[in-house]
C-alpha atoms as a PDB file:
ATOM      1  CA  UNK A   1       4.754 -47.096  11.403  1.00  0.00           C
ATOM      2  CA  UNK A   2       4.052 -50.676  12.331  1.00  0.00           C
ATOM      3  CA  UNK A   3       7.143 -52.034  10.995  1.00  0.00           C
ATOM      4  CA  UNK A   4       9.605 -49.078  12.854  1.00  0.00           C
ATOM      5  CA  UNK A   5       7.528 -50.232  15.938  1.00  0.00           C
ATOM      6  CA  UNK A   6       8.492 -53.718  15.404  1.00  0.00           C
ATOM      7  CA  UNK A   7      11.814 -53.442  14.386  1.00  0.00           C
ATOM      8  CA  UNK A   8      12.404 -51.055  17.719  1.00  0.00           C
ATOM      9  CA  UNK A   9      10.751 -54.203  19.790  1.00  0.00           C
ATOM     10  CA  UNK A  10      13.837 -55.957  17.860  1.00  0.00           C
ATOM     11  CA  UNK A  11      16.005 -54.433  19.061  1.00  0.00           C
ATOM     12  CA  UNK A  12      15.262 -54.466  22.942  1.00  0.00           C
ATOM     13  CA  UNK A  13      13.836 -50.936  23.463  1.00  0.00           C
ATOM     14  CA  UNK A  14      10.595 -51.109  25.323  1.00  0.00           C
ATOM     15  CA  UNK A  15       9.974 -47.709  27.425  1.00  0.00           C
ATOM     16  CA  UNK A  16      10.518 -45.243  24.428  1.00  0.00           C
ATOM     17  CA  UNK A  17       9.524 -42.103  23.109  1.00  0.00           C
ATOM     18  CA  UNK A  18       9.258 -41.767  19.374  1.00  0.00           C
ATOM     19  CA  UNK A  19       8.695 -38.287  17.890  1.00  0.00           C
ATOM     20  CA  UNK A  20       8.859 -36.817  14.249  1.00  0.00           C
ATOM     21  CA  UNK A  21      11.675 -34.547  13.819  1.00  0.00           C
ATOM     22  CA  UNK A  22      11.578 -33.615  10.266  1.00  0.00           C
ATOM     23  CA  UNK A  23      11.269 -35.121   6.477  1.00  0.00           C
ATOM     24  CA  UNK A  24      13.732 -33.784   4.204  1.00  0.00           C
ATOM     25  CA  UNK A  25      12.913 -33.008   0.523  1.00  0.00           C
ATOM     26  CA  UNK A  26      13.444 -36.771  -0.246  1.00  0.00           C
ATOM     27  CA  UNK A  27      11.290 -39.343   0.840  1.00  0.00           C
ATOM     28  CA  UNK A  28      13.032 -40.084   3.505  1.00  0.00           C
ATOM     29  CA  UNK A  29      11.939 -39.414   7.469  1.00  0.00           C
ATOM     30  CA  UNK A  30      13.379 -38.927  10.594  1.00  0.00           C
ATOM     31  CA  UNK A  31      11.911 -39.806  13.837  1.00  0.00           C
ATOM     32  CA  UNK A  32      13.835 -39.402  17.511  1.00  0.00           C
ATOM     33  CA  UNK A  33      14.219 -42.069  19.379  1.00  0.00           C
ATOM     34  CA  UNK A  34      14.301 -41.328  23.164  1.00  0.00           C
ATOM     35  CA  UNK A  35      14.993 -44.320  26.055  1.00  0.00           C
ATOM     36  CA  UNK A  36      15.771 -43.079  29.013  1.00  0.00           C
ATOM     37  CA  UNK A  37      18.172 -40.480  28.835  1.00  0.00           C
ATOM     38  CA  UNK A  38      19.354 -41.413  25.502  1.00  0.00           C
ATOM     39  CA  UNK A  39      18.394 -40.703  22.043  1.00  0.00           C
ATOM     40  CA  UNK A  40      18.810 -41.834  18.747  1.00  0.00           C
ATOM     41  CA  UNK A  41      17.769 -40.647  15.166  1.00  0.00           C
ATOM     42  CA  UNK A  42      15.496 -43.301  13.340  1.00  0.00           C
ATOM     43  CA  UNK A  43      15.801 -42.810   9.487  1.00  0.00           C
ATOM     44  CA  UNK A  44      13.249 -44.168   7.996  1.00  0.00           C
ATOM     45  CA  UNK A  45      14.122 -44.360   4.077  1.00  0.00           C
ATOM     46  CA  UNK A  46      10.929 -47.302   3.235  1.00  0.00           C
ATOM     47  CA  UNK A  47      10.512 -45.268   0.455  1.00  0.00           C
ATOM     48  CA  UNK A  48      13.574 -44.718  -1.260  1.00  0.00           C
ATOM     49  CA  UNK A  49      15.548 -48.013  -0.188  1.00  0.00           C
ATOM     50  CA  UNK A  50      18.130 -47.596  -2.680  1.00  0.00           C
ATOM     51  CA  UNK A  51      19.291 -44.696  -0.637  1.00  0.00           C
ATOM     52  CA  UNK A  52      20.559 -47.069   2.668  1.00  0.00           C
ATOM     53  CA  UNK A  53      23.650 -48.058   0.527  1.00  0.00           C
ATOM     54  CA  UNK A  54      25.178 -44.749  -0.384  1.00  0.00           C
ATOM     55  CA  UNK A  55      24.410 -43.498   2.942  1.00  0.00           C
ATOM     56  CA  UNK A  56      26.756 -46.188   4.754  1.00  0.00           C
ATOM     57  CA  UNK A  57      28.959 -45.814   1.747  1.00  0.00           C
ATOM     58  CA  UNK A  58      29.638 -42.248   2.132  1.00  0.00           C
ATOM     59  CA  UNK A  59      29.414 -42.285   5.884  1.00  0.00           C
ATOM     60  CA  UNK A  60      32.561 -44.667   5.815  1.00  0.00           C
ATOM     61  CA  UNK A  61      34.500 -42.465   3.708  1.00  0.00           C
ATOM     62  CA  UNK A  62      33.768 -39.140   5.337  1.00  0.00           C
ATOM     63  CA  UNK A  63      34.714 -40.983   8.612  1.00  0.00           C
ATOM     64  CA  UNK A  64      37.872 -41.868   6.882  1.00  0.00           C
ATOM     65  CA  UNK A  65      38.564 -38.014   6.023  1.00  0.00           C
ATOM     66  CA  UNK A  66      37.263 -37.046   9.661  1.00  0.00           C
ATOM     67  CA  UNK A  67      34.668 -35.000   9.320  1.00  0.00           C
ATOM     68  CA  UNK A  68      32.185 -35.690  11.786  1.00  0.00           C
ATOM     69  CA  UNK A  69      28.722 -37.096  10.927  1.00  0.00           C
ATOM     70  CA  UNK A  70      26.478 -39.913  12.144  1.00  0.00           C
ATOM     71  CA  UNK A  71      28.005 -43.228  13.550  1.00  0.00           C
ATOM     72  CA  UNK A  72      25.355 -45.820  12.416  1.00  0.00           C
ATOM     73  CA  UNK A  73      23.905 -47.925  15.217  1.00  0.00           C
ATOM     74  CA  UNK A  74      21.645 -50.539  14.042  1.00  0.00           C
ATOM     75  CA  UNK A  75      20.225 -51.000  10.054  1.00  0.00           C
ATOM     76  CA  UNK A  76      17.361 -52.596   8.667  1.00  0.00           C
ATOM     77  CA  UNK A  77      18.100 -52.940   5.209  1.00  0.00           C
ATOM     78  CA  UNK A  78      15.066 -54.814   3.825  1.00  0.00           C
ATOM     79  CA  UNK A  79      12.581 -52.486   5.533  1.00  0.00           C
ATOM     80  CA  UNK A  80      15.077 -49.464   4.938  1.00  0.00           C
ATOM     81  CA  UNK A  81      15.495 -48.297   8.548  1.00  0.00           C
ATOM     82  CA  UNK A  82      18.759 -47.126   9.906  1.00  0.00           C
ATOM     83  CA  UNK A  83      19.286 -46.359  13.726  1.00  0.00           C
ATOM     84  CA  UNK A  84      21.937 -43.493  14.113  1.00  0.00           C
ATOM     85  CA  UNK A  85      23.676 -41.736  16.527  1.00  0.00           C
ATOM     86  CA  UNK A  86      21.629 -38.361  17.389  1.00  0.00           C
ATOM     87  CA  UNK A  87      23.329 -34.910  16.257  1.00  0.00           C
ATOM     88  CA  UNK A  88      21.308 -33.025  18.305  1.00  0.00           C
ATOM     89  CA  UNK A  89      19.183 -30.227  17.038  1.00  0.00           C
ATOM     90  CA  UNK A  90      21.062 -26.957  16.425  1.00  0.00           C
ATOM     91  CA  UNK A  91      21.765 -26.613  12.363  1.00  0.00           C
ATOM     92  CA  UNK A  92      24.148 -24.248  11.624  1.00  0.00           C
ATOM     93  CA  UNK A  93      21.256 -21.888  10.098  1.00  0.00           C
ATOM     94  CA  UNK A  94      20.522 -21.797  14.021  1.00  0.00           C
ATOM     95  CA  UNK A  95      23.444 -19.735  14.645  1.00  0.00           C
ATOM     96  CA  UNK A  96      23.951 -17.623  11.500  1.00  0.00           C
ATOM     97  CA  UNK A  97      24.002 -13.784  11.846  1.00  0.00           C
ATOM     98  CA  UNK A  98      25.812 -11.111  10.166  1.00  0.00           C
ATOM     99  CA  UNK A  99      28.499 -10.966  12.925  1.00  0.00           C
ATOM    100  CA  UNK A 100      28.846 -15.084  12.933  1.00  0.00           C
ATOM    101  CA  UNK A 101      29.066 -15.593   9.329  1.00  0.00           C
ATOM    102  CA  UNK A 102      32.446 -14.818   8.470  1.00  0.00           C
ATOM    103  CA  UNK A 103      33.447 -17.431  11.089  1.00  0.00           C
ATOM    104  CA  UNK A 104      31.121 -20.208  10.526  1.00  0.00           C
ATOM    105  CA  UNK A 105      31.358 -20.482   7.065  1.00  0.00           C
ATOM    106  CA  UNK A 106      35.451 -20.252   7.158  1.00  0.00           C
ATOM    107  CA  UNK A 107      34.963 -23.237   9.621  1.00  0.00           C
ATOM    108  CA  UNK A 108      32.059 -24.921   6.733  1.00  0.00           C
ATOM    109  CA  UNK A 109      34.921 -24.103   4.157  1.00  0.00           C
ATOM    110  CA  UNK A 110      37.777 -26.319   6.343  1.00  0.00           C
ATOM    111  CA  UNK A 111      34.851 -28.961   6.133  1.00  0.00           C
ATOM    112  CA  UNK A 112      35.164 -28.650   2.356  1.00  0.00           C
ATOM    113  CA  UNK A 113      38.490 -29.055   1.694  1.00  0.00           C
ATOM    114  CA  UNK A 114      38.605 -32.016   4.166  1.00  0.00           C
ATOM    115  CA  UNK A 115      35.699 -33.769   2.036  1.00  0.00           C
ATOM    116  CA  UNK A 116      38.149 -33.326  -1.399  1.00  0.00           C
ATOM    117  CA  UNK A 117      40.645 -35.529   0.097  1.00  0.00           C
ATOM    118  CA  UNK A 118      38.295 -38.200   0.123  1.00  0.00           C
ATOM    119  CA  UNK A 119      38.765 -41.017  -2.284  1.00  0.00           C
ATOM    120  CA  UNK A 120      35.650 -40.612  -4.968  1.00  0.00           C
ATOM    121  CA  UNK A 121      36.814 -44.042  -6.547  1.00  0.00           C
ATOM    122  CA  UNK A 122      33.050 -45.882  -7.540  1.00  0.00           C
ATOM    123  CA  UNK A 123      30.434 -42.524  -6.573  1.00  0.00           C
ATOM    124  CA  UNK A 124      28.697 -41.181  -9.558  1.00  0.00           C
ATOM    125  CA  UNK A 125      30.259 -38.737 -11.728  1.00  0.00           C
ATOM    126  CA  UNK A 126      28.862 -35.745 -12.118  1.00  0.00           C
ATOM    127  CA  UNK A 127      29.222 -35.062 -15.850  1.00  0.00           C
ATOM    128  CA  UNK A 128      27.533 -33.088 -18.429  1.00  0.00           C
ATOM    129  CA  UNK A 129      24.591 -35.255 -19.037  1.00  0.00           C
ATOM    130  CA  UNK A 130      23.795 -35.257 -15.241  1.00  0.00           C
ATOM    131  CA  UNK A 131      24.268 -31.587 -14.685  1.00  0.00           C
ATOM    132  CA  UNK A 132      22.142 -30.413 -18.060  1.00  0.00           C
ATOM    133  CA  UNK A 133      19.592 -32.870 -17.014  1.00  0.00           C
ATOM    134  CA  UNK A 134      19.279 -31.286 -13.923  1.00  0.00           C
ATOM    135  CA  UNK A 135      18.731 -28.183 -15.004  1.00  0.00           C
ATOM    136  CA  UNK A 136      16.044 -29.034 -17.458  1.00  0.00           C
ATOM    137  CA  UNK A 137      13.747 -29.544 -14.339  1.00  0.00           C
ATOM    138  CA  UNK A 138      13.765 -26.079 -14.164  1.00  0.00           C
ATOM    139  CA  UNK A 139      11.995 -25.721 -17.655  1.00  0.00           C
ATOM    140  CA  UNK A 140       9.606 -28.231 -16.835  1.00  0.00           C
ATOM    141  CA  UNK A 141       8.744 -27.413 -13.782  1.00  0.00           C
ATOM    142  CA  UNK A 142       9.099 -24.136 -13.223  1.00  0.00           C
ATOM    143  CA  UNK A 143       8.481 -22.392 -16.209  1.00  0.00           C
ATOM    144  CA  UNK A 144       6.266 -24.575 -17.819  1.00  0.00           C
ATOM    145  CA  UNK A 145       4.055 -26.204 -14.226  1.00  0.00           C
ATOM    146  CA  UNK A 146       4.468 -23.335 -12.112  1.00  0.00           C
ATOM    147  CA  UNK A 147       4.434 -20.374 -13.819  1.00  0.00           C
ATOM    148  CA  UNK A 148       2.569 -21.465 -17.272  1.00  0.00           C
ATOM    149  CA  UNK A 149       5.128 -20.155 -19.441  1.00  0.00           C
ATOM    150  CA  UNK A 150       5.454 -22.939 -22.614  1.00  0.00           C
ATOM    151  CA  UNK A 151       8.264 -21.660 -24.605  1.00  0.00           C
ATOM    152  CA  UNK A 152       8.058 -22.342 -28.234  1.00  0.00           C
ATOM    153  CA  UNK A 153      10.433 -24.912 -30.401  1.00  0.00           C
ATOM    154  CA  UNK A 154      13.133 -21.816 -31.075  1.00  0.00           C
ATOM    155  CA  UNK A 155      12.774 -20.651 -27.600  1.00  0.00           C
ATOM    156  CA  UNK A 156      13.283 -24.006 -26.261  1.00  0.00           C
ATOM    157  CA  UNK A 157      16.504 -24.490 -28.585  1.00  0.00           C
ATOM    158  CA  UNK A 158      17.607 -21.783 -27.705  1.00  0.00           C
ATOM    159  CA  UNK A 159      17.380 -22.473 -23.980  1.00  0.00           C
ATOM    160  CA  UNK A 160      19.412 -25.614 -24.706  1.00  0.00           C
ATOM    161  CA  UNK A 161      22.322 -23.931 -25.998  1.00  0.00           C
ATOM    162  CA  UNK A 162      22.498 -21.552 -22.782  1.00  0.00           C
ATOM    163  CA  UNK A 163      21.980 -24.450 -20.629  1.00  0.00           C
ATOM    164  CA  UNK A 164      25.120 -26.264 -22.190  1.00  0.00           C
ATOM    165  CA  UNK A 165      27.195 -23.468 -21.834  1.00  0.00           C
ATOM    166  CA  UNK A 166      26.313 -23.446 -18.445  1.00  0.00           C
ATOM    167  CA  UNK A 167      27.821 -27.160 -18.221  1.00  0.00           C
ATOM    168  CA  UNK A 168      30.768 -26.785 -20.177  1.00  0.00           C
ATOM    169  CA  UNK A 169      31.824 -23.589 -17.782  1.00  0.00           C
ATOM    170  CA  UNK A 170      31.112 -26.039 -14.827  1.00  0.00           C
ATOM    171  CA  UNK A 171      33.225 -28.817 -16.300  1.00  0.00           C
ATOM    172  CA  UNK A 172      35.961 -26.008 -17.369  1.00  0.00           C
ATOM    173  CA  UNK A 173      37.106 -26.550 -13.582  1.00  0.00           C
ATOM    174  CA  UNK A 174      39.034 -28.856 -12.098  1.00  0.00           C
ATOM    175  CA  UNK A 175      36.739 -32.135 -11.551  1.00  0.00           C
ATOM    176  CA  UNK A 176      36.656 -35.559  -9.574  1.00  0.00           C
ATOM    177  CA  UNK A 177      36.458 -33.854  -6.054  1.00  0.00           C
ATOM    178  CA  UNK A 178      34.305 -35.506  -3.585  1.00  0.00           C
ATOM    179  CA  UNK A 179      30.807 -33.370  -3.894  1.00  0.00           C
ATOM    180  CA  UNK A 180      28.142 -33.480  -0.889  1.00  0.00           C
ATOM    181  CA  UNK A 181      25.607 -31.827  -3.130  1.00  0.00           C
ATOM    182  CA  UNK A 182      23.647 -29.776  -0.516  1.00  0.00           C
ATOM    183  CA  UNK A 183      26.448 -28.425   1.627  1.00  0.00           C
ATOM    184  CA  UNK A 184      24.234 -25.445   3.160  1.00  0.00           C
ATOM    185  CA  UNK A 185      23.449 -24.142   6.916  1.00  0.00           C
ATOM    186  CA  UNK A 186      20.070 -27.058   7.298  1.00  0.00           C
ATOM    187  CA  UNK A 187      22.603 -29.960   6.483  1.00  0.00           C
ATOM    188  CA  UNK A 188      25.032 -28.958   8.742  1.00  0.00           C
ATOM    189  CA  UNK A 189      24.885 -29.524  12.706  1.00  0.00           C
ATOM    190  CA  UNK A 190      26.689 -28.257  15.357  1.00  0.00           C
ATOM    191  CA  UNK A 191      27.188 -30.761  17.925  1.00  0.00           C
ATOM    192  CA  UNK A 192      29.777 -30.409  21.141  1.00  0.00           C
ATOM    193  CA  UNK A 193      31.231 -26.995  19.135  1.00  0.00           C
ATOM    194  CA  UNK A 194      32.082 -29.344  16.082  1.00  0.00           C
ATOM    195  CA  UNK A 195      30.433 -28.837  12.426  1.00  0.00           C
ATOM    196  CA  UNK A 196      29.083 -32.341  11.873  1.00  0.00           C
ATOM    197  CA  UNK A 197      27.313 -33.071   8.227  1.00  0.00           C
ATOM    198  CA  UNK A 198      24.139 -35.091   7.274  1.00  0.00           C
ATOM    199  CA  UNK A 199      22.034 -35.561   3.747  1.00  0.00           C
ATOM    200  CA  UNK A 200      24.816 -36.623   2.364  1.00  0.00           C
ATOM    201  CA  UNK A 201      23.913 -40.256   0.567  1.00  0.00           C
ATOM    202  CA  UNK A 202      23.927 -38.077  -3.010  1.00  0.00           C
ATOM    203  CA  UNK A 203      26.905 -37.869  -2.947  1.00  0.00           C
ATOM    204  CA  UNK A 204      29.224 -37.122  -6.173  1.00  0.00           C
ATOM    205  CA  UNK A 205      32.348 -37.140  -7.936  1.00  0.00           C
ATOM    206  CA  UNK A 206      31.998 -33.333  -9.379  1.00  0.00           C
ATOM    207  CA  UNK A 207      33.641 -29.449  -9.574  1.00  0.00           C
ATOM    208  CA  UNK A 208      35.824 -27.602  -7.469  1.00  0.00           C
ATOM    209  CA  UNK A 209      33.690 -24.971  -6.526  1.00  0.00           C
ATOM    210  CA  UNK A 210      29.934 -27.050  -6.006  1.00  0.00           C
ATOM    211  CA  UNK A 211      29.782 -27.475  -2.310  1.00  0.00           C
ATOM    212  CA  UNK A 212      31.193 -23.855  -2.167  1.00  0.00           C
ATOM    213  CA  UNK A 213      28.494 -22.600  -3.895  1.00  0.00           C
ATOM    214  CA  UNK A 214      25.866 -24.167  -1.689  1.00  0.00           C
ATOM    215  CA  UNK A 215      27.448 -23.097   1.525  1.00  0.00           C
ATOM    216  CA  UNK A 216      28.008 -19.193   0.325  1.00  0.00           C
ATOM    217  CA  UNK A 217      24.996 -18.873  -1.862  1.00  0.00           C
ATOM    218  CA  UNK A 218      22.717 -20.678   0.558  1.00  0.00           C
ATOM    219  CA  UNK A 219      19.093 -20.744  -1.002  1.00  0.00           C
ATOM    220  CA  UNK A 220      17.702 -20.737   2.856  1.00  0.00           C
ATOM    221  CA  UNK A 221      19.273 -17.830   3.556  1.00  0.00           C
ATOM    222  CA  UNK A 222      21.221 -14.694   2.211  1.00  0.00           C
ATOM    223  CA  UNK A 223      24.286 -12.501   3.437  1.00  0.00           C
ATOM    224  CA  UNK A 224      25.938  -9.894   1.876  1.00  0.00           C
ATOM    225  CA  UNK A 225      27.463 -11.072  -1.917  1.00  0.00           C
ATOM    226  CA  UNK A 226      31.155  -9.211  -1.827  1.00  0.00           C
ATOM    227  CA  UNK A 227      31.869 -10.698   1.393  1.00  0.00           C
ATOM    228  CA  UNK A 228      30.649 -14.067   0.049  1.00  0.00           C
ATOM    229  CA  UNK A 229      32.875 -14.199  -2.421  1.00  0.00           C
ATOM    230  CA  UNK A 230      35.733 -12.420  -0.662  1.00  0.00           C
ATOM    231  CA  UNK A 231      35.381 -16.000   1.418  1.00  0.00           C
ATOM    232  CA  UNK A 232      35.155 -17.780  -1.948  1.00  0.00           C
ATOM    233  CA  UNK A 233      38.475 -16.652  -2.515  1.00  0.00           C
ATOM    234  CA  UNK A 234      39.701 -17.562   0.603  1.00  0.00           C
ATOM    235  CA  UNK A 235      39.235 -20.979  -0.552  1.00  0.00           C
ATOM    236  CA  UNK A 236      41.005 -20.563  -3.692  1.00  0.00           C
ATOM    237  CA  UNK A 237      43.820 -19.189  -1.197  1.00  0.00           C
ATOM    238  CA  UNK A 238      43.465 -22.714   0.831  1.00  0.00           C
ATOM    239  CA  UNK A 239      43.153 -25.216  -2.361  1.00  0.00           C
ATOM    240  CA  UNK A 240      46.508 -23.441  -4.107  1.00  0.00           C
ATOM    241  CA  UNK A 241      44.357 -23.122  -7.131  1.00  0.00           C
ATOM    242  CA  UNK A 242      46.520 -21.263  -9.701  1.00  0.00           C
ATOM    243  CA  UNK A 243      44.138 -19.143 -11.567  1.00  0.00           C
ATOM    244  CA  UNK A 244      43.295 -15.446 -11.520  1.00  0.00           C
ATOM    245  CA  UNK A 245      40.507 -14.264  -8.894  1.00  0.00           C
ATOM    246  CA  UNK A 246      38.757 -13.423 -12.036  1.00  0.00           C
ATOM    247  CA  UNK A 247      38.009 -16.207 -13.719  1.00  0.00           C
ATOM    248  CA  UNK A 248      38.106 -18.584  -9.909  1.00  0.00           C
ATOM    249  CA  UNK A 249      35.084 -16.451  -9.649  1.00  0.00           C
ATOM    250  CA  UNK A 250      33.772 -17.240 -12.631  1.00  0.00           C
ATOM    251  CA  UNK A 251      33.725 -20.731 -11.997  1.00  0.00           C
ATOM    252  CA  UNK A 252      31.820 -20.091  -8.836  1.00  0.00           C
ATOM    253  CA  UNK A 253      29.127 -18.015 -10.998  1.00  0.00           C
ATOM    254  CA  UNK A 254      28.436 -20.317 -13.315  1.00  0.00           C
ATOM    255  CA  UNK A 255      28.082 -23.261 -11.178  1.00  0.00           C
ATOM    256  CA  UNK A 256      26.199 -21.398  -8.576  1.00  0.00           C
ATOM    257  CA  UNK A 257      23.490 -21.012 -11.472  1.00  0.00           C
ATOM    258  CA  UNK A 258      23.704 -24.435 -12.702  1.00  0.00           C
ATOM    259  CA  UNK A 259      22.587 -25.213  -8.786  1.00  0.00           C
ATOM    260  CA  UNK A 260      20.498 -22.799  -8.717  1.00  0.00           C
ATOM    261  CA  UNK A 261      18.189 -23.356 -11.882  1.00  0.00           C
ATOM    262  CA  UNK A 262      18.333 -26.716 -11.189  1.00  0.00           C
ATOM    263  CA  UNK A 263      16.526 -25.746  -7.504  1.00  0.00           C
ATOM    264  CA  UNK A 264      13.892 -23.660  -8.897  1.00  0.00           C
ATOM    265  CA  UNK A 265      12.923 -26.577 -10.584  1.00  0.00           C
ATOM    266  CA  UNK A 266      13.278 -28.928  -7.652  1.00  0.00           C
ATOM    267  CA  UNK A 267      10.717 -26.593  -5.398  1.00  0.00           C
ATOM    268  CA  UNK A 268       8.060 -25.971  -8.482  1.00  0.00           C
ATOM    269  CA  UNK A 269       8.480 -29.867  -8.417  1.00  0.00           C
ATOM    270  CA  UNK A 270       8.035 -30.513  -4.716  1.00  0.00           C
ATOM    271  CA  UNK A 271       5.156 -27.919  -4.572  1.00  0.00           C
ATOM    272  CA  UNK A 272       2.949 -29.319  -7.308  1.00  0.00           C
ATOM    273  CA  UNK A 273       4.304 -33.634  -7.250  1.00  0.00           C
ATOM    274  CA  UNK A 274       4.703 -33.993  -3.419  1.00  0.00           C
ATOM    275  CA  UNK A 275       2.449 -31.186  -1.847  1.00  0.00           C
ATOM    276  CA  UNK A 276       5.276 -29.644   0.134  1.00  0.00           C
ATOM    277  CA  UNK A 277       4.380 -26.126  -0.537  1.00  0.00           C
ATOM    278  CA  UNK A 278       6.781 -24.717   2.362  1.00  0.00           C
ATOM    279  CA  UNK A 279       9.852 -24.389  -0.590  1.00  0.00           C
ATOM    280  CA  UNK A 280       7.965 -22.042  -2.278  1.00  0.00           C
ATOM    281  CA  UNK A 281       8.793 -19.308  -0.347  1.00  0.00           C
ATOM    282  CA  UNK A 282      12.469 -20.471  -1.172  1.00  0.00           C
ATOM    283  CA  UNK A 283      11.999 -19.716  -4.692  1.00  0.00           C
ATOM    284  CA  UNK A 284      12.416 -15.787  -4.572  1.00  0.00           C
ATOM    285  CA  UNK A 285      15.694 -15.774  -3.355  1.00  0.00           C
ATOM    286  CA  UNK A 286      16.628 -18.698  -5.620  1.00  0.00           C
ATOM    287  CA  UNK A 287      15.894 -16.675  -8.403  1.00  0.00           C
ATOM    288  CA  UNK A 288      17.147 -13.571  -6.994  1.00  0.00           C
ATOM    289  CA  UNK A 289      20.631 -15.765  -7.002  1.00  0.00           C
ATOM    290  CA  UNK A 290      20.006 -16.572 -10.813  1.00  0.00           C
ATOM    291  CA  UNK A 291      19.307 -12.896 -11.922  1.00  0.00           C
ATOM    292  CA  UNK A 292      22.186 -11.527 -10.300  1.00  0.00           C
ATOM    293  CA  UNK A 293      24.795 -14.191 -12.271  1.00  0.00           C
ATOM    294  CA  UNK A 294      22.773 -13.491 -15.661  1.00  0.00           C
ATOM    295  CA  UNK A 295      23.188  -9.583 -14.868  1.00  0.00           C
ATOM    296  CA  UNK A 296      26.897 -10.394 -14.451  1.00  0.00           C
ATOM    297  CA  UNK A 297      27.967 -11.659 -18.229  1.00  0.00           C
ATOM    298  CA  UNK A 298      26.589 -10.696 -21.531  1.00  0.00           C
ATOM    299  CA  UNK A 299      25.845 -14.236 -22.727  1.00  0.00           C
ATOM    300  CA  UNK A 300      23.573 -14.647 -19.704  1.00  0.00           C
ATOM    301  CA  UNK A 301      21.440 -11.770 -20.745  1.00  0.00           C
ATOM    302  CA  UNK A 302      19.163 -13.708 -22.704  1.00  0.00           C
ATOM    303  CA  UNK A 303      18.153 -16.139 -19.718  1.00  0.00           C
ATOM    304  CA  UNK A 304      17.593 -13.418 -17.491  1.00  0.00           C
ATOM    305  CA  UNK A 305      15.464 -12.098 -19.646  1.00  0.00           C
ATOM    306  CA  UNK A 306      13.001 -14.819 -19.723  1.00  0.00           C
ATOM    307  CA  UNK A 307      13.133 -15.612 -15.939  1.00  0.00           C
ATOM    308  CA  UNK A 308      11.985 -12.030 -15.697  1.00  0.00           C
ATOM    309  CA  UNK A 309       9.007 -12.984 -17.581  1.00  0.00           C
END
């Protein structure tokens, strides 16, 4: 805290106000900034410095594509502080309801297509490695950390096999699109009546349907399925993507699941490693997500089956 005091004194402000609005899952913080009647958002990424980069990187370029997110004031780099302008405080989760959902998300959807204009020249790709690799967190955390089930050396082969043919339907869509990676209702503000995005430094070059996924199948919170994926279409609709509804939604499933084992591993993680037990609660829905895709398709069955364990 000394050093964000020193580098505010830095930068002129004197009669401040500097209060904790949140950390994120990362190890990154956020503190508000108020002078006078203005206010700023103070990221505070000490931890994780390698993360300053890719957030001016991607900042740029989703500036280029105009979609609205923080203009950066002031940076730090060697400490790894960033001053940026202040999105306010409603997220979009704020304002979600069964009458407003059909309406916010189309508007979270027109944010989507927007982003897959952008130029993914130089961000990671997210390729098969990266996506199976992410979902073995689940295994290790999860099962084996967080539930104590340890599978044995058939079981976990045979886990391998469904987790590849998880990637491979992933990759079976149409790849290189810009991908936010955690497009849901807590990463997105609204701010003067305008969506505007933040968490986005992860950014990756990825599938079609991924940041469709984590807007409609939000692990935060849950609306009714048909409808969600009547609005997947509705993308398909907007894209021009030539396929049958069928197996568009097929896509959708299977990535939705690749997300979503990955995230039960990523909460059993954060619960046990970091002591952030709050994302447990998160789980049971999470899962819920999972079942309901392994329910859908025969060669799923077997997954279910142990996640019902």
């Amino acid at each position: 805290m000394q050093a964000i005091k020193e580098w505010i004194a830095d930068l002129g402000y004197e009669n401040y106000e500097l209060a904790v609005i949140t950390a994120d899952a990362s190890f990154r913080k956020y503190y508000r900034l108020s002078v006078g009647e203005e206010s700023f958002v103070l990221m505070d990424a000490s931890a994780d410095k390698d993360s300053i980069y890719p957030f001016i990187d991607i900042s740029v370029r989703l500036l280029k594509a105009k979609v609205e997110v923080p203009r950066i004031i002031s940076q730090n780099i060697k400490e790894g502080f960033l001053l940026i302008s202040d999105l306010g405080s409603q997220h979009l989760a704020d304002m979600l309801s069964p009458m407003s959902v059909e309406l916010l998300y189309m508007r979270g959807i027109s944010e989507i297509v927007k982003m897959q204009e952008i130029d993914t020249t130089g961000i990671d790709v997210y390729d098969k490695t990266f996506l199976i690799s992410e979902m073995n967190l689940m295994e290790e955390w999860y099962l084996r950390q967080h539930k104590s089930i340890f599978l044995s050396e058939k079981g976990l082969k045979n886990l391998e096999k469904i987790l590849e043919m998880i990637a491979d339907e992933v990759l079976a869509q149409p790849q290189g699109l810009f991908v936010h990676r955690d497009f849901h209702s807590r990463n997105i503000m609204l701010t003067s009546g305008k969506l505007a995005l933040i968490d986005y430094q992860d950014a990756m070059s990825g599938a079609l349907t991924y940041d469709l996924v984590s807007l409609l199948k939000d692990v935060y919170i849950e609306f009714d399925t048909q409808k969600m994926e009547e609005l997947a279409l509705e993308f398909k609709v907007l894209k021009g993507i030539d396929v049958s509804d069928e197996e568009f939604l097929r896509w959708f499933h299977f990535t939705a699941l690749q997300r979503h084992i990955k995230i039960l591993g990523i909460f059993s993680r954060l619960n046990i490693r970091d002591g952030k037990k709050a994302y447990l609660k998160n789980i049971p829905l999470t899962l819920k997500y999972v079942l309901d895709v392994c329910s859908k398709y025969d060669v799923l069955k077997p997954l279910g089956e142990l996640l019902k364990r």
